[in-house]
PDB file of N, CA and C in Angstrom:
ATOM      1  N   UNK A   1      -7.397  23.583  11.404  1.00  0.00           N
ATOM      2  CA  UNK A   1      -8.171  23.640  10.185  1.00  0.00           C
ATOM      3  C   UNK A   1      -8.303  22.227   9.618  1.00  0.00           C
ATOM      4  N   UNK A   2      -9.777  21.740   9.047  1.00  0.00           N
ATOM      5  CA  UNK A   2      -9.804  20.569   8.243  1.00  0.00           C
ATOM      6  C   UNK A   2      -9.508  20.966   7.187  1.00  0.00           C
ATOM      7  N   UNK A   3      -9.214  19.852   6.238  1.00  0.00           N
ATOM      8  CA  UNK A   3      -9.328  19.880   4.794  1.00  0.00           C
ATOM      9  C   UNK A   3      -9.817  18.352   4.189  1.00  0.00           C
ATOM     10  N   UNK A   4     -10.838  18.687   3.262  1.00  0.00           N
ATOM     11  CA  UNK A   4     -11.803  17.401   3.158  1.00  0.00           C
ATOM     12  C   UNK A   4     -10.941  16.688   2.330  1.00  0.00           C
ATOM     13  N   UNK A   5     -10.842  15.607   2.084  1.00  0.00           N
ATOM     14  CA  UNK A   5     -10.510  14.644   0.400  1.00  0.00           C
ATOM     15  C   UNK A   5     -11.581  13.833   0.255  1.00  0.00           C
ATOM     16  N   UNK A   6     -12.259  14.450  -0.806  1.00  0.00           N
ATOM     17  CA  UNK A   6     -13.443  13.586  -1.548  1.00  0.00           C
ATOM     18  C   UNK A   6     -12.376  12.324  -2.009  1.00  0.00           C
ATOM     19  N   UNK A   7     -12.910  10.765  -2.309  1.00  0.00           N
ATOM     20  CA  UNK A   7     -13.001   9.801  -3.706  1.00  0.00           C
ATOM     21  C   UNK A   7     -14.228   9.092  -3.101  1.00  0.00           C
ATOM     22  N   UNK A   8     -14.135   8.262  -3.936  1.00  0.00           N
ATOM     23  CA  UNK A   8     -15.220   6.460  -3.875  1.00  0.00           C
ATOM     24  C   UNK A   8     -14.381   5.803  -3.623  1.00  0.00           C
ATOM     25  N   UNK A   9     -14.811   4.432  -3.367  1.00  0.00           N
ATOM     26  CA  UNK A   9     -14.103   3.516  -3.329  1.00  0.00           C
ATOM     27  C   UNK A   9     -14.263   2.855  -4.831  1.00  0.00           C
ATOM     28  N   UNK A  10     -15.263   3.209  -5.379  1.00  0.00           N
ATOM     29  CA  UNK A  10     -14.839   3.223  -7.117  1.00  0.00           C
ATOM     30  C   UNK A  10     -13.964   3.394  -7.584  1.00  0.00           C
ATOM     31  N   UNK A  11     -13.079   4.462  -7.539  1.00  0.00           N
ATOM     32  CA  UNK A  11     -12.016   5.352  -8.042  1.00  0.00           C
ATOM     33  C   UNK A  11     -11.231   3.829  -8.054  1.00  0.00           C
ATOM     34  N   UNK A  12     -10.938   3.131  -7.377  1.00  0.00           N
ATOM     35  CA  UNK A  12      -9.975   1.785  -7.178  1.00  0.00           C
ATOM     36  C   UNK A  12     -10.591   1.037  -8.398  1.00  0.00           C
ATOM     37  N   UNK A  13     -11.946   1.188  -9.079  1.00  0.00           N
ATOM     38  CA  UNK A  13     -11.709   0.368 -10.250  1.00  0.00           C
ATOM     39  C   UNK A  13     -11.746   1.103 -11.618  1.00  0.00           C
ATOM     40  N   UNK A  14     -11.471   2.229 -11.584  1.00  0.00           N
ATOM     41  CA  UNK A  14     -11.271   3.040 -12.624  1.00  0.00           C
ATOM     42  C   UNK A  14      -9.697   2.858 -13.132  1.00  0.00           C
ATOM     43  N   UNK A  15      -9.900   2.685 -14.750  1.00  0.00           N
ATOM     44  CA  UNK A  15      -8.324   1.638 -15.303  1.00  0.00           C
ATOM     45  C   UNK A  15      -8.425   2.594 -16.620  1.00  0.00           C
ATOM     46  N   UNK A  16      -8.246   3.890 -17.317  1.00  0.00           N
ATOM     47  CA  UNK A  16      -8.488   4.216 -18.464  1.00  0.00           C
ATOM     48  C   UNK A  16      -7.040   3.745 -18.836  1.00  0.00           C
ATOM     49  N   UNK A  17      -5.947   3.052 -18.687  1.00  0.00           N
ATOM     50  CA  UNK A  17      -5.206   2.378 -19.392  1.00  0.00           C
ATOM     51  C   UNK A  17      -3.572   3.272 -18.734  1.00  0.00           C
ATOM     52  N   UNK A  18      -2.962   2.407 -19.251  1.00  0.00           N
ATOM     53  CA  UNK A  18      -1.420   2.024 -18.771  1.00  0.00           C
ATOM     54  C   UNK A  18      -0.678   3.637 -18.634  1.00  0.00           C
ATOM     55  N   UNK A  19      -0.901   4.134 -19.606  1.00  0.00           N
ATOM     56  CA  UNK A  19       0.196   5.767 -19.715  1.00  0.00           C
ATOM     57  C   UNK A  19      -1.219   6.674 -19.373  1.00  0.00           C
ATOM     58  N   UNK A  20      -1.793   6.543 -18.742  1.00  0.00           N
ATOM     59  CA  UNK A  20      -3.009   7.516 -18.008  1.00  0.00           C
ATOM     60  C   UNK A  20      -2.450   7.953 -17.171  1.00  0.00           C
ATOM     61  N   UNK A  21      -2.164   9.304 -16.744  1.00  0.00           N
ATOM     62  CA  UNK A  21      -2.223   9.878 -15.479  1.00  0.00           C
ATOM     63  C   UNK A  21      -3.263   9.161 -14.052  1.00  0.00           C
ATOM     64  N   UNK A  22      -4.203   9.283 -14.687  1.00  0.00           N
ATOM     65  CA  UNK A  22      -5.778   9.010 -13.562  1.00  0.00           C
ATOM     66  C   UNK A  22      -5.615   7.060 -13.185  1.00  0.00           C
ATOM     67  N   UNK A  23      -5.017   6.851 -12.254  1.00  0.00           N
ATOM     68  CA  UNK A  23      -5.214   5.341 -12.198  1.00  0.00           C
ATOM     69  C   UNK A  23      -5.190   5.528 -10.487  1.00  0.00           C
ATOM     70  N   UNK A  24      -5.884   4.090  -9.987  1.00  0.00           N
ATOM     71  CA  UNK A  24      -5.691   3.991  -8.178  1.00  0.00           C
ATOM     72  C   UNK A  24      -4.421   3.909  -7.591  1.00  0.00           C
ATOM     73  N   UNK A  25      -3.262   4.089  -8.075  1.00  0.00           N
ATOM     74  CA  UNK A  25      -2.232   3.927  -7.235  1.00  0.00           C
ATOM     75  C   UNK A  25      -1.818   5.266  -7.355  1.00  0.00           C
ATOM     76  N   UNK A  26      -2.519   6.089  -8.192  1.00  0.00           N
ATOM     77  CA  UNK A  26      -2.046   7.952  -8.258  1.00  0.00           C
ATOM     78  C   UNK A  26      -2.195   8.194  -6.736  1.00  0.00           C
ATOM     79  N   UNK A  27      -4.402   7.607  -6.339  1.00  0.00           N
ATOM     80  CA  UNK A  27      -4.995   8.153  -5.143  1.00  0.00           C
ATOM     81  C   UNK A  27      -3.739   7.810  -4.231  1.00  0.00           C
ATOM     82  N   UNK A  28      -3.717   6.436  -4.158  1.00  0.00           N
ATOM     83  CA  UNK A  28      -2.673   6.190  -3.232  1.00  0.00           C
ATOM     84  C   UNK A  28      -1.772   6.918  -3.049  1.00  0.00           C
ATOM     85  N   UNK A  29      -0.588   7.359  -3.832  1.00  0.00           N
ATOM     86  CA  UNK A  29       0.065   7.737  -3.604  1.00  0.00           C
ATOM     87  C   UNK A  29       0.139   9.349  -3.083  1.00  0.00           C
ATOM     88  N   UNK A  30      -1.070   9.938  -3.814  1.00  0.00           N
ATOM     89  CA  UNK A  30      -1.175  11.380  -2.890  1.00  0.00           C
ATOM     90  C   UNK A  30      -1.676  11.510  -1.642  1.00  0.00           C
ATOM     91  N   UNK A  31      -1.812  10.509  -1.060  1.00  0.00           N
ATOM     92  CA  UNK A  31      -3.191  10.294   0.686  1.00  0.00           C
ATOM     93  C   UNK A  31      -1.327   9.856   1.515  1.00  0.00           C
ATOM     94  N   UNK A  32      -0.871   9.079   0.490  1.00  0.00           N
ATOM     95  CA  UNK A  32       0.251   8.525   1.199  1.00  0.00           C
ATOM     96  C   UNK A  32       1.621  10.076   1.434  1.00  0.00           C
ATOM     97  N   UNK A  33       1.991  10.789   0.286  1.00  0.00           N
ATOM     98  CA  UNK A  33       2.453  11.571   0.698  1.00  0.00           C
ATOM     99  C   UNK A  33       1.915  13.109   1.285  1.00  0.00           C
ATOM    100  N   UNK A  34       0.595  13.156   1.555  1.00  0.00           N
ATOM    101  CA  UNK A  34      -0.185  13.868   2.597  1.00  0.00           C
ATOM    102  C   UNK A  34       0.458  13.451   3.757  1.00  0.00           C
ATOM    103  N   UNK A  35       0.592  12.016   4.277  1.00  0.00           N
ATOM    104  CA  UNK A  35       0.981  11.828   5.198  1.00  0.00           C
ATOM    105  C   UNK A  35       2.240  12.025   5.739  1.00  0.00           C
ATOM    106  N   UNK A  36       2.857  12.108   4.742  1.00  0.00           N
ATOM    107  CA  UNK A  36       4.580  11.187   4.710  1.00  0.00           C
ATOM    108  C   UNK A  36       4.867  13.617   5.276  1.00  0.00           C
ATOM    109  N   UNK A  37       4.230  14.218   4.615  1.00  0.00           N
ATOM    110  CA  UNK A  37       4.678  15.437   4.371  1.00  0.00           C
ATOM    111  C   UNK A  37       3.883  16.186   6.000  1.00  0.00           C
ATOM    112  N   UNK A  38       3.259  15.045   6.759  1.00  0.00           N
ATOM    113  CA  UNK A  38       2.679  15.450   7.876  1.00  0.00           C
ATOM    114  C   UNK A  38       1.800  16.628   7.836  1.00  0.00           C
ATOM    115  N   UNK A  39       0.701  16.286   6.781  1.00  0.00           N
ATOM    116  CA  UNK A  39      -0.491  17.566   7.088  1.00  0.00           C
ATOM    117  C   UNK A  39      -1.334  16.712   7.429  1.00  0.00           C
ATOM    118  N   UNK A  40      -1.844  17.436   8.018  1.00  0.00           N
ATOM    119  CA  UNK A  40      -2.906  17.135   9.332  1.00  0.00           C
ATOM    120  C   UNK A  40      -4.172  17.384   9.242  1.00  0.00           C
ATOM    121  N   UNK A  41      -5.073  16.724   9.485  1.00  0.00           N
ATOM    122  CA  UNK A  41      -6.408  17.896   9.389  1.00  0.00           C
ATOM    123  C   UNK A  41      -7.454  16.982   8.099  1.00  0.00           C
ATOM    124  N   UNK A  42      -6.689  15.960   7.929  1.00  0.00           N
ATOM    125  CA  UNK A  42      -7.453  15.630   6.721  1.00  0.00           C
ATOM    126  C   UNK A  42      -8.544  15.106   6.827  1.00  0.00           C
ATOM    127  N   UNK A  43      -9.755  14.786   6.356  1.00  0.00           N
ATOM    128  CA  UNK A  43     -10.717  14.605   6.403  1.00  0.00           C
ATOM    129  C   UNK A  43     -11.598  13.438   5.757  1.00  0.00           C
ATOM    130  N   UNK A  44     -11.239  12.260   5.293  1.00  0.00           N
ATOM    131  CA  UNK A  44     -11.730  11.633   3.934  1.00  0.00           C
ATOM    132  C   UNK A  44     -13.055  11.767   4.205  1.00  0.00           C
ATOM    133  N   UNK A  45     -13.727  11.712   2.688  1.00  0.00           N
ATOM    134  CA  UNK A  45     -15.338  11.783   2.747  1.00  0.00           C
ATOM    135  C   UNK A  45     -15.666  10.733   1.308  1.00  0.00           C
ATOM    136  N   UNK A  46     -16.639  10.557   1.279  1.00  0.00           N
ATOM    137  CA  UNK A  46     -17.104   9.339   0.191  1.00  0.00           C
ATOM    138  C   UNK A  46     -17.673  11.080  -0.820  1.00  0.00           C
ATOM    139  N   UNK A  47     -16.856  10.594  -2.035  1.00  0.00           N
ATOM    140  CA  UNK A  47     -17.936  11.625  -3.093  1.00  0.00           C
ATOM    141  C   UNK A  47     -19.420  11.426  -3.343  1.00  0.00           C
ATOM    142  N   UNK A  48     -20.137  12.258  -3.510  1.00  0.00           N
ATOM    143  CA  UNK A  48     -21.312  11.758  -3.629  1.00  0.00           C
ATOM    144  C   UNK A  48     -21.277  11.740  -5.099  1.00  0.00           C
ATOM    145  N   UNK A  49     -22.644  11.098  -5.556  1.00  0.00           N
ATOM    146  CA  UNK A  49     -23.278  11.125  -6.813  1.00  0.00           C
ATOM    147  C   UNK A  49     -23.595  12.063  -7.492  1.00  0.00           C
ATOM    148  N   UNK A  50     -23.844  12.139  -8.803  1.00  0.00           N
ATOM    149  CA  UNK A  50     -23.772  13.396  -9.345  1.00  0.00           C
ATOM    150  C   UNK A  50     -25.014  13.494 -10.623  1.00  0.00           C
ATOM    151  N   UNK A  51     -25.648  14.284 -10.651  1.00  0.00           N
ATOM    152  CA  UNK A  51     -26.538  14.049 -11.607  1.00  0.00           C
ATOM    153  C   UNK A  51     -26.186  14.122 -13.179  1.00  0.00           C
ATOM    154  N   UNK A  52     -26.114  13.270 -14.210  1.00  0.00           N
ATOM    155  CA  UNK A  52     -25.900  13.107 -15.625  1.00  0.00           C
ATOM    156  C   UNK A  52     -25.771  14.362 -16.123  1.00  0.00           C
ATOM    157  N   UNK A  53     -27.119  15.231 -15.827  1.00  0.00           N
ATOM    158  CA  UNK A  53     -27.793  16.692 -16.890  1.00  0.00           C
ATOM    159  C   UNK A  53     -26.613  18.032 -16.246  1.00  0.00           C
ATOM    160  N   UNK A  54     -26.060  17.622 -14.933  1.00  0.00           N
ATOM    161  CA  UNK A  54     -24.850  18.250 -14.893  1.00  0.00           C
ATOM    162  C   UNK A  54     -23.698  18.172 -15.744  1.00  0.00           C
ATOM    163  N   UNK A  55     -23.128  16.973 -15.554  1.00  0.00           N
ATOM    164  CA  UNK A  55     -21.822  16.353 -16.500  1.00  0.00           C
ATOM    165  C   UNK A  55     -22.251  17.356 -17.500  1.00  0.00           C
ATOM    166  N   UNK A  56     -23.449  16.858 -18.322  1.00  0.00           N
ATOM    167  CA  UNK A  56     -23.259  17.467 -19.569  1.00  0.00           C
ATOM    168  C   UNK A  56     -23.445  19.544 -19.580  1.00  0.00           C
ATOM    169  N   UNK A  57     -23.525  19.581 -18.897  1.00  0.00           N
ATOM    170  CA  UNK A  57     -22.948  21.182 -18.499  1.00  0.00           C
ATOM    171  C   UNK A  57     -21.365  21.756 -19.180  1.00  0.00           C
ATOM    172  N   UNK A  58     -20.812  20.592 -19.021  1.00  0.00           N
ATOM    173  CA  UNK A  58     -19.553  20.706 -19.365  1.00  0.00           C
ATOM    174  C   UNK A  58     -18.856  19.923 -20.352  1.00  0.00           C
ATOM    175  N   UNK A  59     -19.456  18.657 -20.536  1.00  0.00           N
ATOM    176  CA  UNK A  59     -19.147  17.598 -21.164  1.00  0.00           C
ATOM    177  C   UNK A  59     -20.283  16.968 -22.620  1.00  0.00           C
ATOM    178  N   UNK A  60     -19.539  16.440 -23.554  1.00  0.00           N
ATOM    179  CA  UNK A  60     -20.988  16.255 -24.418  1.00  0.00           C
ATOM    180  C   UNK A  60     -21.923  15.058 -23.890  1.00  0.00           C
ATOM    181  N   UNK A  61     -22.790  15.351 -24.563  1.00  0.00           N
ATOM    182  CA  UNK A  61     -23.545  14.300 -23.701  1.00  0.00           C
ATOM    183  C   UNK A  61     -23.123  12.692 -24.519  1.00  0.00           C
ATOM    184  N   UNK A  62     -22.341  12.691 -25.640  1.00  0.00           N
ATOM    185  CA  UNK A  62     -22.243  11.349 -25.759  1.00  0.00           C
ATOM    186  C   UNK A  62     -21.106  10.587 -25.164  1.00  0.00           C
ATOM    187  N   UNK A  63     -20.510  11.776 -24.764  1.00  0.00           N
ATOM    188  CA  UNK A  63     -19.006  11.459 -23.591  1.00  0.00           C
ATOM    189  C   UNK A  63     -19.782  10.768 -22.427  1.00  0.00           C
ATOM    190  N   UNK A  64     -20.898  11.187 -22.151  1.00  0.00           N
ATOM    191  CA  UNK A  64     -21.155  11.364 -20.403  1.00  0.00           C
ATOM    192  C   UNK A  64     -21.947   9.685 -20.867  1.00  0.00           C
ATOM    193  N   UNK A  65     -22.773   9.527 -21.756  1.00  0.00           N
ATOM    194  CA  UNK A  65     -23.522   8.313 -21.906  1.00  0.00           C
ATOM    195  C   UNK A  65     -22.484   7.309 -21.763  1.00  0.00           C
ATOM    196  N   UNK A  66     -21.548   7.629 -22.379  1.00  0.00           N
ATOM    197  CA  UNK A  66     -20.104   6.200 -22.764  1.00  0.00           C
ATOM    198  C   UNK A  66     -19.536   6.060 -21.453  1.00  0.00           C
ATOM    199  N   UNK A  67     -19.591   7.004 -20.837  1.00  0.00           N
ATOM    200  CA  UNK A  67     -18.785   7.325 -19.557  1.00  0.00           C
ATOM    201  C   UNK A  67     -19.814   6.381 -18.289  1.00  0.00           C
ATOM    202  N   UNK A  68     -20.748   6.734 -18.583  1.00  0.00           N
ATOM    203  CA  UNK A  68     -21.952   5.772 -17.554  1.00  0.00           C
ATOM    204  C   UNK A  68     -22.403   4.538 -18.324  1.00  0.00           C
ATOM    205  N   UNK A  69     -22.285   4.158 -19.520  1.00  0.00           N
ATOM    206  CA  UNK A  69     -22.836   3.050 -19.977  1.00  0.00           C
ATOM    207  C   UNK A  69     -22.237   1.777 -19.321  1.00  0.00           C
ATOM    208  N   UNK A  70     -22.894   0.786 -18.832  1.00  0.00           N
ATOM    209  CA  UNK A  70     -22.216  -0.512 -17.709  1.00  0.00           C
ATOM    210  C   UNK A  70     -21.122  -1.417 -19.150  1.00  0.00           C
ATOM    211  N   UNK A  71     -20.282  -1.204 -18.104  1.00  0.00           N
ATOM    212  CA  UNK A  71     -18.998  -2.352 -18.889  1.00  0.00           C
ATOM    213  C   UNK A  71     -19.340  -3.993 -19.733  1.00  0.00           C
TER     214      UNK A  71
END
């Protein structure tokens, strides 16, 4: 059996700050103990893109603007 793992290589510059759960050495560390725990089967894939008018399905839309507005 596969099992996919979506990220980007974005995800490596995503920083919402110091006591965040969500930072690049999390990814790391779960790809790393995937391995360490010997499952097999894994799959990496690049996430794709996602359209804005989705996000806001779930999210407000002034979250999703701040969230895409360039640094």
């Amino acid at each position: 059996m596969t099992t996919a793992i979506y990220a980007h290589p974005a995800c490596q510059d995503h920083r919402p700050g110091r006591h965040h759960p969500e930072r690049p050495s999390r990814i790391a560390a779960v790809l790393d103990g995937l391995k360490e725990a010997g499952i097999t089967g894994l799959e990496p894939r690049d996430a794709p893109g996602i359209d804005p008018a989705l996000l806001e399905l779930v999210h407000p839309a002034a979250l999703v603007d701040h969230v895409l507005a360039p640094m």
